[in-house]
C-alpha atoms as a PDB file:
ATOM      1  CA  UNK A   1      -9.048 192.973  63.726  1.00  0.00           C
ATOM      2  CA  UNK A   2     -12.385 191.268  63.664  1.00  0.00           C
ATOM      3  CA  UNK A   3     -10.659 188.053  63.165  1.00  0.00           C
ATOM      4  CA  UNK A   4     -10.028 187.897  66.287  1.00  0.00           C
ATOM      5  CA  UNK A   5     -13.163 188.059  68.296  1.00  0.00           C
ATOM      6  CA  UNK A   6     -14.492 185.027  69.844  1.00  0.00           C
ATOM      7  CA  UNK A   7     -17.623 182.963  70.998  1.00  0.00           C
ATOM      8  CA  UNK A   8     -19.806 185.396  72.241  1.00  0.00           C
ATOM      9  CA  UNK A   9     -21.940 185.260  75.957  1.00  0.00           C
ATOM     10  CA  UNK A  10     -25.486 185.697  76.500  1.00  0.00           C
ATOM     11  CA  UNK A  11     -25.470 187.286  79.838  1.00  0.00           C
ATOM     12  CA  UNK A  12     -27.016 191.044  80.774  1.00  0.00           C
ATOM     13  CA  UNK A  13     -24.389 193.923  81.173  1.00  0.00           C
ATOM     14  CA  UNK A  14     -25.023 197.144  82.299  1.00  0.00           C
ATOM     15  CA  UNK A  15     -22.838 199.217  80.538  1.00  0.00           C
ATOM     16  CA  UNK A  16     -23.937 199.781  76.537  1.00  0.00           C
ATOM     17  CA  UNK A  17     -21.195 198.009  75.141  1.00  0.00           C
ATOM     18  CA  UNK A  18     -22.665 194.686  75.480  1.00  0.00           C
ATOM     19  CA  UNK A  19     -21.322 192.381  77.577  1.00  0.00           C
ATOM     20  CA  UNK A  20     -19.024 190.335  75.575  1.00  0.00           C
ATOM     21  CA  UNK A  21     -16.079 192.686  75.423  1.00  0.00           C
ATOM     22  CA  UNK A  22     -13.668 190.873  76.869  1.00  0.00           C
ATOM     23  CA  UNK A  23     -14.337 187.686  75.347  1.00  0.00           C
ATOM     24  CA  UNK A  24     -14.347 189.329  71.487  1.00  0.00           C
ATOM     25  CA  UNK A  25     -10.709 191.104  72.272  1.00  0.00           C
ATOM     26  CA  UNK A  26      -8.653 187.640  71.705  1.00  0.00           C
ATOM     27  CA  UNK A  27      -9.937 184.042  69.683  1.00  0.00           C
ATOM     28  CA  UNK A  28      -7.492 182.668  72.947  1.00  0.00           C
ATOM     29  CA  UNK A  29      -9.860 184.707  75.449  1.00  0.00           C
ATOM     30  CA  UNK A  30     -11.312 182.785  78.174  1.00  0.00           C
ATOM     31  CA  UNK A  31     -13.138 185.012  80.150  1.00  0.00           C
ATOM     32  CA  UNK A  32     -16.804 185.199  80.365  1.00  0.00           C
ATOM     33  CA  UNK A  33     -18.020 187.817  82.539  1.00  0.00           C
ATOM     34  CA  UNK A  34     -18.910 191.492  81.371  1.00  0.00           C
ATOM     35  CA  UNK A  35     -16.147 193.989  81.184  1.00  0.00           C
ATOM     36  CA  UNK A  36     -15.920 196.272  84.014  1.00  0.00           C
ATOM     37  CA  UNK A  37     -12.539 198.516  82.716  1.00  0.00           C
ATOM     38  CA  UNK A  38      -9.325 198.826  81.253  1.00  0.00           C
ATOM     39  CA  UNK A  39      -6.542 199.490  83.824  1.00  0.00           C
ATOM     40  CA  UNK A  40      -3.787 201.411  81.472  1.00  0.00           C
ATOM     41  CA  UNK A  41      -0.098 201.786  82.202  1.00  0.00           C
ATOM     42  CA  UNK A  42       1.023 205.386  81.759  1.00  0.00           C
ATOM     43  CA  UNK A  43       4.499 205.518  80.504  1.00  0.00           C
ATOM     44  CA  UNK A  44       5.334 204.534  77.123  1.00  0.00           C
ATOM     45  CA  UNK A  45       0.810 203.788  76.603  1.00  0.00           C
ATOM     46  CA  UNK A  46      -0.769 206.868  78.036  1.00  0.00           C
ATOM     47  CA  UNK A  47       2.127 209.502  77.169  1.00  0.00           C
ATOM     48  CA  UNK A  48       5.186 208.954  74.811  1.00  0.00           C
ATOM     49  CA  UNK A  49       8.305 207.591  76.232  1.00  0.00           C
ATOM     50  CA  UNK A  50      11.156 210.231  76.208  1.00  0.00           C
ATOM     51  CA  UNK A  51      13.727 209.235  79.122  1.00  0.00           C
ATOM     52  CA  UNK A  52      12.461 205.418  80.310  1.00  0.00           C
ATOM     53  CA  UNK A  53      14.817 203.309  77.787  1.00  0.00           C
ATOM     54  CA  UNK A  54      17.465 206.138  78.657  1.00  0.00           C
ATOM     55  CA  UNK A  55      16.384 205.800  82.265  1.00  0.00           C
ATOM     56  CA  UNK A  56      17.208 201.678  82.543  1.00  0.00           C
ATOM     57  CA  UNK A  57      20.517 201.825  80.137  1.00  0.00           C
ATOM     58  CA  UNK A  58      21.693 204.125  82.718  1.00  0.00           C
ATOM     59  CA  UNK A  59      20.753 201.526  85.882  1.00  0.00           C
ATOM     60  CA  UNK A  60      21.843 198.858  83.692  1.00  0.00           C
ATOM     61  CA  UNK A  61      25.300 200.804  83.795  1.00  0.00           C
ATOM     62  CA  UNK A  62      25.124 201.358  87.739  1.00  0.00           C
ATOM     63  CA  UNK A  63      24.601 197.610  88.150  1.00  0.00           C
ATOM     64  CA  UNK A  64      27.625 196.629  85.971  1.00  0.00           C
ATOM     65  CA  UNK A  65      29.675 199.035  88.155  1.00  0.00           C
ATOM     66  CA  UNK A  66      28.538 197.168  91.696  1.00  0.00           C
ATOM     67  CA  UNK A  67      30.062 194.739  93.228  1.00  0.00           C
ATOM     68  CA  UNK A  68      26.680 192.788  93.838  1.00  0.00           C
ATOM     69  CA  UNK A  69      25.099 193.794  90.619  1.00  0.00           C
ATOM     70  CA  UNK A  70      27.174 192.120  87.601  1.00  0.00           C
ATOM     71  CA  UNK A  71      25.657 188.778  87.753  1.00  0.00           C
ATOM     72  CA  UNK A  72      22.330 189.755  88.778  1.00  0.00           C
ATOM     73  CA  UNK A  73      19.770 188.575  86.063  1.00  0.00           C
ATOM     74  CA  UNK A  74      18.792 191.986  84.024  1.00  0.00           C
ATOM     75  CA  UNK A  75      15.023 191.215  84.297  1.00  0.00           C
ATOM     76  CA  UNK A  76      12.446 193.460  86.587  1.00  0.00           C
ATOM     77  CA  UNK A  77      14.222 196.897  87.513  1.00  0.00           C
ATOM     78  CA  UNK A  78      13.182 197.184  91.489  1.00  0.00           C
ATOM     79  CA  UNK A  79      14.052 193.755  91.845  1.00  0.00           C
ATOM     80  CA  UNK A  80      17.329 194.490  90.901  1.00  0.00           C
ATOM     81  CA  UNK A  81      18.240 197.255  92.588  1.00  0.00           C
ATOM     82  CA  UNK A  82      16.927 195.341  96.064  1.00  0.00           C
ATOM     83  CA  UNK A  83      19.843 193.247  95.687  1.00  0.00           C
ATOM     84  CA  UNK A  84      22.355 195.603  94.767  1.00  0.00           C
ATOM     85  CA  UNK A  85      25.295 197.563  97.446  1.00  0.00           C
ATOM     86  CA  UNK A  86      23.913 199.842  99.452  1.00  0.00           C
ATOM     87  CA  UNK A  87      25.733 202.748  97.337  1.00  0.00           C
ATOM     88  CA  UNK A  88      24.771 200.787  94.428  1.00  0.00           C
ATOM     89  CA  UNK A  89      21.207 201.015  95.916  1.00  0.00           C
ATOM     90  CA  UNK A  90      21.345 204.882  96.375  1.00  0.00           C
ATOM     91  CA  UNK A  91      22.941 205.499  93.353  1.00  0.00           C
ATOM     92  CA  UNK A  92      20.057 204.037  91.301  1.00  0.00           C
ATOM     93  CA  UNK A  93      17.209 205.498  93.517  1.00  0.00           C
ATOM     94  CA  UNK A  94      18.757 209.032  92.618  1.00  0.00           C
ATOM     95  CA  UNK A  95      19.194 208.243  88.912  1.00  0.00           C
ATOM     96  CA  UNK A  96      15.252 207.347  89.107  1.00  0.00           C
ATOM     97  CA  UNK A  97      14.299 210.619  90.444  1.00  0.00           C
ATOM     98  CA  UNK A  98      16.383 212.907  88.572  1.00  0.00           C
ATOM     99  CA  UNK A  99      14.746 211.257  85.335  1.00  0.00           C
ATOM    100  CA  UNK A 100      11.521 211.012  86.630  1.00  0.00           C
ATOM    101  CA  UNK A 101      11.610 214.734  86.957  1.00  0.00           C
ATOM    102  CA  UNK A 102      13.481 215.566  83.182  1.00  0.00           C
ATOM    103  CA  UNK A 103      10.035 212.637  82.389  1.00  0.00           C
ATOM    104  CA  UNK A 104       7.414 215.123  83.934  1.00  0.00           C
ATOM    105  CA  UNK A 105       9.108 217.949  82.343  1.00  0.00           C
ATOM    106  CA  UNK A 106       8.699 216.644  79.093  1.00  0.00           C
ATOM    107  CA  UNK A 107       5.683 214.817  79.143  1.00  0.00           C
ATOM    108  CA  UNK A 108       4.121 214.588  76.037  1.00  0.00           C
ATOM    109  CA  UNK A 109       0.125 212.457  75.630  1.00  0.00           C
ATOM    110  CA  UNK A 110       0.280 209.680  73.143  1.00  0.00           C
ATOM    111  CA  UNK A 111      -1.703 210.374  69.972  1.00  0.00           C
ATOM    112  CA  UNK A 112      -5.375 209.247  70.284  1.00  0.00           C
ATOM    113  CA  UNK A 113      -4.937 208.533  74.186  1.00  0.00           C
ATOM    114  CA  UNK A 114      -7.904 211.092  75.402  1.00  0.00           C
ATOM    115  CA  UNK A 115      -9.845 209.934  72.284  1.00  0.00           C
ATOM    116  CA  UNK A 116      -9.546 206.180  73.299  1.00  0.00           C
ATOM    117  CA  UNK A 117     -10.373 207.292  77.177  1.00  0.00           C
ATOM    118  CA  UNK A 118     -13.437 209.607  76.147  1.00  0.00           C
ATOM    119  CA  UNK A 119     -14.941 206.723  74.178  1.00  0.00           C
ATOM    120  CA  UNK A 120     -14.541 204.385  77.412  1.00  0.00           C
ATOM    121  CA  UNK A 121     -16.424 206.943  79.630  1.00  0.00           C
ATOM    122  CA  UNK A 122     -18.966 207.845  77.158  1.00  0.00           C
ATOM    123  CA  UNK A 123     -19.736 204.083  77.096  1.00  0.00           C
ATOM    124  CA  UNK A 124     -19.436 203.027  80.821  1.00  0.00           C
ATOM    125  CA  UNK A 125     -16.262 201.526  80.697  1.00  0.00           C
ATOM    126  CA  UNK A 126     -13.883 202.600  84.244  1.00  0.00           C
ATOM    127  CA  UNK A 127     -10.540 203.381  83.182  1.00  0.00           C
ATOM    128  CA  UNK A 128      -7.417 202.927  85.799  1.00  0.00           C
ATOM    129  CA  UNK A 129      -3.847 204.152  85.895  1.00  0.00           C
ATOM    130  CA  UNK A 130      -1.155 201.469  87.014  1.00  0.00           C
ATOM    131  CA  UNK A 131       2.374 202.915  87.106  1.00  0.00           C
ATOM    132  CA  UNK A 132       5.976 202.547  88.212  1.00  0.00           C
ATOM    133  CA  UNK A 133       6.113 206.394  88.297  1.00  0.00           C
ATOM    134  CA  UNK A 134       4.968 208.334  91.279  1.00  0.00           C
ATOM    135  CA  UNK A 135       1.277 209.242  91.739  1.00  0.00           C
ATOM    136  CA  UNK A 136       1.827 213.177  91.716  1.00  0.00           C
ATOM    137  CA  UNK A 137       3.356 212.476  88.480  1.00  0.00           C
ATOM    138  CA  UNK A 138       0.054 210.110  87.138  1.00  0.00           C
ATOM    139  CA  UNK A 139      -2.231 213.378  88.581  1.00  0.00           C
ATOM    140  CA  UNK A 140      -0.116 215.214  85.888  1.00  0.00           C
ATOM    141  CA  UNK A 141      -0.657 213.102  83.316  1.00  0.00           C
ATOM    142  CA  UNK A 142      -4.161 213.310  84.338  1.00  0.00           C
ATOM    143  CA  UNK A 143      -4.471 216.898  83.842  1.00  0.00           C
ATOM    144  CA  UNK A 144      -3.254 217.335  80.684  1.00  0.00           C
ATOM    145  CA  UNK A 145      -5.597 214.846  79.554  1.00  0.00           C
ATOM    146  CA  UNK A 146      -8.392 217.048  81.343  1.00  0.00           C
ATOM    147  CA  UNK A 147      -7.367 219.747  79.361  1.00  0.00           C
ATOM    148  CA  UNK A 148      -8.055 218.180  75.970  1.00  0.00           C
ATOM    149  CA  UNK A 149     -11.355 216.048  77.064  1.00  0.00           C
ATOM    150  CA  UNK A 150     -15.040 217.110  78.019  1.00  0.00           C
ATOM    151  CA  UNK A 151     -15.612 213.570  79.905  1.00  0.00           C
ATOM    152  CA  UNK A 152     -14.496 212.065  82.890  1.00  0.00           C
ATOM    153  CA  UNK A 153     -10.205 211.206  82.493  1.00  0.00           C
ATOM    154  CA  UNK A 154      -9.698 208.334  85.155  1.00  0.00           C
ATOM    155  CA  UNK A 155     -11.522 206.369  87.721  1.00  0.00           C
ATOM    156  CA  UNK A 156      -8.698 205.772  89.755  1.00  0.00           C
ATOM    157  CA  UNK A 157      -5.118 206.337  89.510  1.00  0.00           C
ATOM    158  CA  UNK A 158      -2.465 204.132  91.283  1.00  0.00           C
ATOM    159  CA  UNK A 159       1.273 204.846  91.381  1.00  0.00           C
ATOM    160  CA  UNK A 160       4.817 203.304  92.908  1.00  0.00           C
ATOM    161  CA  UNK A 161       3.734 205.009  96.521  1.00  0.00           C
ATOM    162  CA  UNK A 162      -0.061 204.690  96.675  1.00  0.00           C
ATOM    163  CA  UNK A 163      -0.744 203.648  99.920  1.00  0.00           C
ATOM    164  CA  UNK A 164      -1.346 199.487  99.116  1.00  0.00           C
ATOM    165  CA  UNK A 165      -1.812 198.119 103.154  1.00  0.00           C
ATOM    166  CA  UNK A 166      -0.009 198.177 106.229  1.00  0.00           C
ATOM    167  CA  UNK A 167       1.268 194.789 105.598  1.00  0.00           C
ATOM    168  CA  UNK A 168       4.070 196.118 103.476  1.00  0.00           C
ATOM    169  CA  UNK A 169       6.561 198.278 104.223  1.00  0.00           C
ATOM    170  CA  UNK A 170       5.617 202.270 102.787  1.00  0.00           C
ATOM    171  CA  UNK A 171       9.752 201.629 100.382  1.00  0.00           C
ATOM    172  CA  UNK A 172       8.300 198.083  99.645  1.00  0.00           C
ATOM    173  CA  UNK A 173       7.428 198.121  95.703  1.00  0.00           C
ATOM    174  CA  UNK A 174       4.042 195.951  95.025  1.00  0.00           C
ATOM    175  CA  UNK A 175       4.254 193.978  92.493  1.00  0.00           C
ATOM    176  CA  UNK A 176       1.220 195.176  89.702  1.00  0.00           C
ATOM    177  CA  UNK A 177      -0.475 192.044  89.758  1.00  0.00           C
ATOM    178  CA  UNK A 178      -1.513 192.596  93.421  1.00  0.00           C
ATOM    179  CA  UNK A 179      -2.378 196.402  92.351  1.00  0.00           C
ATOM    180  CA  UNK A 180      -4.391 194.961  89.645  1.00  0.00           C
ATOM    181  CA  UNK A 181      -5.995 192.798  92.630  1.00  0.00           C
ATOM    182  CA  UNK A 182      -6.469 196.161  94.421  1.00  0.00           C
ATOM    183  CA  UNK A 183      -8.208 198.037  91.513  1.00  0.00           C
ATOM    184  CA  UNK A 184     -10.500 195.566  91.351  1.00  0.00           C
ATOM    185  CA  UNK A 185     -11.669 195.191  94.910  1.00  0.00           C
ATOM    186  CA  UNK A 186     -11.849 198.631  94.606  1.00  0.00           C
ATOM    187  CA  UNK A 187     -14.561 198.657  91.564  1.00  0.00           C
ATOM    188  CA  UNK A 188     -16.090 195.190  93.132  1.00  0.00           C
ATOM    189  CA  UNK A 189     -15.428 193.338  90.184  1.00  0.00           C
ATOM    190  CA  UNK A 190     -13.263 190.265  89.489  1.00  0.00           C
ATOM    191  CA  UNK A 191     -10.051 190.362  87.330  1.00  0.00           C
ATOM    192  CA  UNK A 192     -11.412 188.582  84.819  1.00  0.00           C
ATOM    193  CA  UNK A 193     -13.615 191.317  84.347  1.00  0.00           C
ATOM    194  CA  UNK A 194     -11.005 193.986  83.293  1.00  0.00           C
ATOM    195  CA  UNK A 195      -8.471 194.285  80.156  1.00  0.00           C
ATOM    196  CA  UNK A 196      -4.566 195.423  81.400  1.00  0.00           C
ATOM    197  CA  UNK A 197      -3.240 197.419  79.150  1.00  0.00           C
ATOM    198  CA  UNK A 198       0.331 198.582  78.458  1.00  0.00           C
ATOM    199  CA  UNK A 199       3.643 198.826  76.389  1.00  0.00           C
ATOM    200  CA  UNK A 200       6.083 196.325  78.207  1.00  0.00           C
ATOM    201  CA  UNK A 201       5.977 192.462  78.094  1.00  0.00           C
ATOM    202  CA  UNK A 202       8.044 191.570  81.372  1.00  0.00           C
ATOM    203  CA  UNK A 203       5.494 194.179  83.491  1.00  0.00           C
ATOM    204  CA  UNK A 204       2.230 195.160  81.997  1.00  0.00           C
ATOM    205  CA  UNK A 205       1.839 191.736  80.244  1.00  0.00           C
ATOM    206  CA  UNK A 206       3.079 189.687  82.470  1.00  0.00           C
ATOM    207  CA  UNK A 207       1.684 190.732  85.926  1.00  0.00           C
ATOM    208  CA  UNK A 208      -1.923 191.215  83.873  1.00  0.00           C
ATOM    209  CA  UNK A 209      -1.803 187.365  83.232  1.00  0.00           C
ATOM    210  CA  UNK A 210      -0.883 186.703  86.463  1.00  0.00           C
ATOM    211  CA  UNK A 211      -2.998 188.389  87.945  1.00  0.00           C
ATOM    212  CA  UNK A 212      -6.029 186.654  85.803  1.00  0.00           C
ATOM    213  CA  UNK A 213      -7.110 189.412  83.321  1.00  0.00           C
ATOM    214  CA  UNK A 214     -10.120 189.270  81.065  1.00  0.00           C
ATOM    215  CA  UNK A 215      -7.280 190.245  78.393  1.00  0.00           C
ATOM    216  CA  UNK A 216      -3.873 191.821  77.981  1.00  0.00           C
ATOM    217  CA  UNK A 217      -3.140 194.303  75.170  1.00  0.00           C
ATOM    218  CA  UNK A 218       0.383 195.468  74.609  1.00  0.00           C
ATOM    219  CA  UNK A 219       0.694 198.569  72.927  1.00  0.00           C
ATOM    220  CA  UNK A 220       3.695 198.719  70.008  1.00  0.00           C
ATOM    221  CA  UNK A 221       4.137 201.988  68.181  1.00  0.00           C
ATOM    222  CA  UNK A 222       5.785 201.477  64.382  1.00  0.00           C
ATOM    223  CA  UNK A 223       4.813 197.670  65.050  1.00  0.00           C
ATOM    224  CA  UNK A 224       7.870 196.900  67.647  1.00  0.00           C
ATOM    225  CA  UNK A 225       7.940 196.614  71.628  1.00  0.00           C
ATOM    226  CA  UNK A 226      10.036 200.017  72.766  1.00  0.00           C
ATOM    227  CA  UNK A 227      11.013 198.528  75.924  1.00  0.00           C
ATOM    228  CA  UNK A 228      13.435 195.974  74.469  1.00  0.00           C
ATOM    229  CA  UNK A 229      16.268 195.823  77.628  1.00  0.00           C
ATOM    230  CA  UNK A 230      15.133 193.044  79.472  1.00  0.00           C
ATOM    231  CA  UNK A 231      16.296 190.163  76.719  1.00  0.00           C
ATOM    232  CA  UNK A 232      12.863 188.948  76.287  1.00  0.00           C
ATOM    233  CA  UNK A 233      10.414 187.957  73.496  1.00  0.00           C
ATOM    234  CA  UNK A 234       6.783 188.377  72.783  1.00  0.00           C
ATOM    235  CA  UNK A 235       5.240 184.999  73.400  1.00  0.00           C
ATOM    236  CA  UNK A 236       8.174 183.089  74.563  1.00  0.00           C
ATOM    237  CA  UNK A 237       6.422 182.163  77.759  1.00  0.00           C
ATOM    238  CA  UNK A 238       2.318 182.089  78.490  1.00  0.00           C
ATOM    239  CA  UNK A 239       2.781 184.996  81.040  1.00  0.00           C
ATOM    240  CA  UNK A 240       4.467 186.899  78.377  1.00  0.00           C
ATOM    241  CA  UNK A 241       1.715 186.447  75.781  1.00  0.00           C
ATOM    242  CA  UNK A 242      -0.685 189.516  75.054  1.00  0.00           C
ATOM    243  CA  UNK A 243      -4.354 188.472  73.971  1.00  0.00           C
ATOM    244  CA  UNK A 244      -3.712 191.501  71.499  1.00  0.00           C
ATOM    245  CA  UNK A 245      -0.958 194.051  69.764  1.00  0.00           C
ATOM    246  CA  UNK A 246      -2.080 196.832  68.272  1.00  0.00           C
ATOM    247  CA  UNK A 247       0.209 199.775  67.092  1.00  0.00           C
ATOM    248  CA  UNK A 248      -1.380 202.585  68.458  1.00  0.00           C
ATOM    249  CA  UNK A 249      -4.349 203.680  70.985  1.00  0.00           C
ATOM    250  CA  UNK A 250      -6.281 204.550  67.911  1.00  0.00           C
ATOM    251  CA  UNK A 251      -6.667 200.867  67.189  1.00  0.00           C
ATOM    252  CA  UNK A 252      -7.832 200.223  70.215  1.00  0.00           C
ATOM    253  CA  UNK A 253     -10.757 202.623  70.080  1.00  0.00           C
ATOM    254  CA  UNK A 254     -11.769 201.268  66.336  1.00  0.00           C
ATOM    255  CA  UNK A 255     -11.549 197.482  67.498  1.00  0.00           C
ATOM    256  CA  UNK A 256     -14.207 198.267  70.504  1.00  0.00           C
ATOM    257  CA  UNK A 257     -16.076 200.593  68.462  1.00  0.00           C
ATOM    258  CA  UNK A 258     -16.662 197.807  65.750  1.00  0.00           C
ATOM    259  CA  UNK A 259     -17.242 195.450  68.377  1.00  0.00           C
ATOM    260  CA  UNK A 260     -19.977 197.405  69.737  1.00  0.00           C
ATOM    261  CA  UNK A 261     -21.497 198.423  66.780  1.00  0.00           C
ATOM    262  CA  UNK A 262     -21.061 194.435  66.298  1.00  0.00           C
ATOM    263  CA  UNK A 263     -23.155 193.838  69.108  1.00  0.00           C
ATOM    264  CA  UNK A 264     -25.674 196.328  68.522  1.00  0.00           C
ATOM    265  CA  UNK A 265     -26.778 194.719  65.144  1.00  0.00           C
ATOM    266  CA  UNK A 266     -26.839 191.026  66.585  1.00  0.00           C
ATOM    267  CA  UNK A 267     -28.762 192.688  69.289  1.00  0.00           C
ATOM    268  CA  UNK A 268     -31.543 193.991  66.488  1.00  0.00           C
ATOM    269  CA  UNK A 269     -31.738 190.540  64.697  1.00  0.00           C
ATOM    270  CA  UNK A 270     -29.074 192.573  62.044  1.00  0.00           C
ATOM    271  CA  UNK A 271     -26.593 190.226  61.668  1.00  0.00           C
END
């Protein structure tokens, strides 16, 4: 993966990484400013997917069955469901929390996810949660990786009903790019400061362009996007362009880990 690291920036950084980070993850990587974190998505990145694919087959099926739903494009699920019936509406909203719960129950941590998030405390790097689940749900995933980890888990986690402002309705969903927006204020840093991270093209990827990230990585286990339901393609539009696929978390921690040791020997004149 060293191919792909970039022009490299001159300016101080606090955290021991260096302070090119963000620029080295892509040769397309425009940003310039230190990295301040990686904001992760949680299902299908931090823990395995077991019921999600199952989970939007099945609303797939409810909106074929609705009067309002048949011609509605099959793109972002809580946009979809907006515009369906009203029984349409409650019929999906159920579906989601039955398998939701059957998700919790089985919840399973992706290999090398607490390796990858130890290495990013141990070097100063603030890690985020961004999910479509619900928070109490993150705050389990959290645990569990608190039970296999001696550092710090997560900075901040944000779910589908964390409090956003009183501007929006508590049932409104916010779209992640203004979450990403959020976790940002929150750490006083810019968004080109921060790397989104995630396994889905039409939400991680796209709302972390949008939203101006440093970088986007999109996570592919066995070298293939697992959230394949929404008819779309890997590149086919800028928004839906990651700065970087890697095949498992484990990748991840090796590409910053060379990039840092990377930096370290330009740093002593090494290299």
């Amino acid at each position: 993966m060293n191919n792909m690291v970039s022009n490299r920036s001159n300016s101080s950084s606090s955290s021991p990484y260096g302070q090119t980070v963000s620029n080295q993850l892509s040769a397309t990587a425009t940003a310039t400013k230190p990295l301040k974190g990686i904001i992760f998505d949680m299902d299908g990145t931090l823990i395995q997917l077991n019921v999600v694919n199952e989970l939007i087959q099945q609303i797939y099926q409810v909106a074929d069955e609705d009067p309002l739903g048949k011609c509605l494009e099959r793109d972002d699920l809580d946009v979809m469901i907006a515009k369906l019936s009203p029984e349409g509406q409650r019929k999906a909203k159920q579906m989601i929390v039955e398998m939701l719960q059957r998700h919790v129950d089985n919840m399973t941590i992706q290999e090398g996810g607490p390796e990858l998030v130890a290495f990013l405390a141990r070097i100063g790097v603030k890690r985020a949660v961004l999910t479509r689940n619900y928070e109490r749900n993150a705050i389990i995933m959290q645990q569990m990786y608190a039970q296999v980890m001696t550092e710090a888990t997560f900075d901040l986690i944000i779910g589908k009903d964390t409090p956003y402002d009183t501007s929006f309705p508590p049932e409104q969903e916010i779209p992640k790019a203004d979450r990403i927006r959020q976790i940002c204020n929150i750490w006083g840093c810019d968004t080109n400061e921060v790397i989104m991270m995630g396994d889905s093209i039409t939400d991680d990827i796209v709302e972390g362009n949008r939203a101006g990230c440093g970088g986007t990585v999109l996570l592919q286990p066995i070298g293939y996007q697992l959230n394949r339901f929404y008819g779309t393609r890997i590149g086919d539009s800028r928004e839906r362009t990651p700065t970087m696929c890697v095949e498992s978390l484990t990748d991840v921690r090796h590409f910053f880990a060379a990039q840092m040791n990377t930096d370290v020997c330009h740093q002593h004149g090494d290299m």
